[in-house]
C-alpha atoms as a PDB file:
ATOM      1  CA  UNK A   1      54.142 -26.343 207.511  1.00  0.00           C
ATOM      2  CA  UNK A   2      56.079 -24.315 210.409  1.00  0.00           C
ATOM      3  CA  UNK A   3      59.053 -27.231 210.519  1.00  0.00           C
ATOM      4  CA  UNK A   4      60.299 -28.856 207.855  1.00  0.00           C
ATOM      5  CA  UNK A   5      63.155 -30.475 209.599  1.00  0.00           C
ATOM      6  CA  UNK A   6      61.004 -33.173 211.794  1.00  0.00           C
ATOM      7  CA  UNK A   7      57.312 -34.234 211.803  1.00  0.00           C
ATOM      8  CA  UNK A   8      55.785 -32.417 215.143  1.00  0.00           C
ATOM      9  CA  UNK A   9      52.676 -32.383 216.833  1.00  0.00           C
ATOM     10  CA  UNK A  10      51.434 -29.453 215.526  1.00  0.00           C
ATOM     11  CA  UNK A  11      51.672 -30.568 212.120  1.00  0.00           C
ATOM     12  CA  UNK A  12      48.704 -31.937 209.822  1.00  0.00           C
ATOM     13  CA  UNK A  13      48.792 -35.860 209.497  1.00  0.00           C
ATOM     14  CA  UNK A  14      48.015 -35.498 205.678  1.00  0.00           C
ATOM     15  CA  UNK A  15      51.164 -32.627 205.622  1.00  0.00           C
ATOM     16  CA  UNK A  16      53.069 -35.320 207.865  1.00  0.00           C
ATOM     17  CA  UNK A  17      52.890 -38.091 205.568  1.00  0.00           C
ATOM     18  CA  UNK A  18      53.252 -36.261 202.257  1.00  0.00           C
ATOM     19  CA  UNK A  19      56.305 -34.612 203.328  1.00  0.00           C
ATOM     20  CA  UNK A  20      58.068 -37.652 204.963  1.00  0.00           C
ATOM     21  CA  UNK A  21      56.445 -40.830 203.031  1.00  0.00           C
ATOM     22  CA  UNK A  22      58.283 -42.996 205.500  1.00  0.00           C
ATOM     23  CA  UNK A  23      55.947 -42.234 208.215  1.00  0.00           C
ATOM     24  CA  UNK A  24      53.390 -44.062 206.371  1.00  0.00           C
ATOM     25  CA  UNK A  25      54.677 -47.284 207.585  1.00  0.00           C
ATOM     26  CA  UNK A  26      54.749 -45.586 211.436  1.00  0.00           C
ATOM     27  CA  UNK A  27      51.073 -44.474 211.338  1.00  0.00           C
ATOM     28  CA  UNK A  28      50.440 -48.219 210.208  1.00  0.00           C
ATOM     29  CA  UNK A  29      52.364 -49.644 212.315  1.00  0.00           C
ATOM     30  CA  UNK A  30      50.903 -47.616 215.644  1.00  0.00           C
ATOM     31  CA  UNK A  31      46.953 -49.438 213.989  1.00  0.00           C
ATOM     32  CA  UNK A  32      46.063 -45.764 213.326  1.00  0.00           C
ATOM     33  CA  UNK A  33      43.636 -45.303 210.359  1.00  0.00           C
ATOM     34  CA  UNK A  34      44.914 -42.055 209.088  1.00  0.00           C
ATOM     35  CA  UNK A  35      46.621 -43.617 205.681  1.00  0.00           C
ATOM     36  CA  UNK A  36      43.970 -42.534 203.078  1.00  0.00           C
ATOM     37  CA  UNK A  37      41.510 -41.183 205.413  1.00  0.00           C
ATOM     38  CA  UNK A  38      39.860 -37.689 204.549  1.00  0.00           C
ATOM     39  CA  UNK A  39      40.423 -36.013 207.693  1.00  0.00           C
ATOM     40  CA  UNK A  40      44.045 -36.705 207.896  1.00  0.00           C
ATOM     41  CA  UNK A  41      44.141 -32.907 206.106  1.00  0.00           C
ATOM     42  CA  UNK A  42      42.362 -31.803 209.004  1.00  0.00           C
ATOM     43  CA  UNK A  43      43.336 -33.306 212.296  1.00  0.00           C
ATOM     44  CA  UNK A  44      47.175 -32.293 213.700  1.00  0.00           C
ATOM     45  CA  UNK A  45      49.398 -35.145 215.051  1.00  0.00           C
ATOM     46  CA  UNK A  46      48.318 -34.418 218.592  1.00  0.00           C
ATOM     47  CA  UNK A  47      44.576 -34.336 217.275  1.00  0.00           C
ATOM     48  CA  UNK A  48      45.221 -37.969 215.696  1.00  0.00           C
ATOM     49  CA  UNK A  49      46.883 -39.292 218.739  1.00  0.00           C
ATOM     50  CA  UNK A  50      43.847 -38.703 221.062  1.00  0.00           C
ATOM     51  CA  UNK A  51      41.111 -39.676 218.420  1.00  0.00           C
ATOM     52  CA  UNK A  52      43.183 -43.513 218.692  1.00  0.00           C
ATOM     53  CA  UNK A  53      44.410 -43.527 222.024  1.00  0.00           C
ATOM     54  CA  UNK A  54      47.572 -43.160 220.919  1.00  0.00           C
ATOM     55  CA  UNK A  55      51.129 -41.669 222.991  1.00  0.00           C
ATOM     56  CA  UNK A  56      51.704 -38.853 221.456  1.00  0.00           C
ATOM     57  CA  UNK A  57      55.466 -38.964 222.558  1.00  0.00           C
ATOM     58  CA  UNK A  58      55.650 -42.561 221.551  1.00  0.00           C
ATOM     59  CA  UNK A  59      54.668 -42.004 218.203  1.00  0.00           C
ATOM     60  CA  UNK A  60      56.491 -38.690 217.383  1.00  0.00           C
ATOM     61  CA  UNK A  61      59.322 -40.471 218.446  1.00  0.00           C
ATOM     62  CA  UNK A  62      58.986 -42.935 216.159  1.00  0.00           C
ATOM     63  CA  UNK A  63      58.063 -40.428 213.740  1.00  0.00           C
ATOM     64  CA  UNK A  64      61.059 -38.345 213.897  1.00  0.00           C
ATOM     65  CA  UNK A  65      63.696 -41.609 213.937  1.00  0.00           C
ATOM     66  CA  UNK A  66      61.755 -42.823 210.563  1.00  0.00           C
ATOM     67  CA  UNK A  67      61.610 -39.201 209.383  1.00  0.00           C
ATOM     68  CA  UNK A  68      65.672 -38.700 209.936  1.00  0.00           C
ATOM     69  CA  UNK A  69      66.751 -42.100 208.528  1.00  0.00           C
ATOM     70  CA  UNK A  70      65.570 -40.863 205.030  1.00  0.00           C
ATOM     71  CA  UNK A  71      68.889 -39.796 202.854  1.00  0.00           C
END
């Protein structure tokens, strides 16, 4: 991973969610199927975002707030 200080687009869902288990609940929460799917390893946030129709602004928002709130 280039950033470890916030999830960004560039990043690998699978990295994403391993590194800031929080984000589960986002990627959930935004009715993406990523949680547990095999290609998560393999598509990027942006990637992931245009497979579901997703914003990717929207959701790296959310993203980053759930990332940060984690002490």
């Amino acid at each position: 991973m280039k950033n470890d200080a916030v999830p960004t687009a560039d990043l690998m869902v699978d990295d994403v969610m391993r590194r800031w288990p929080s984000t589960i609940r986002v990627f959930l929460d935004f009715r993406m199927r990523c949680v547990g799917c095999p290609i998560a390893a393999f598509h990027t946030v942006d990637e992931a975002c245009d497979e579901h129709s997703i914003d990717p602004a929207a959701l790296l928002s959310k993203l980053r707030d759930t990332a940060n709130a984690v002490v």
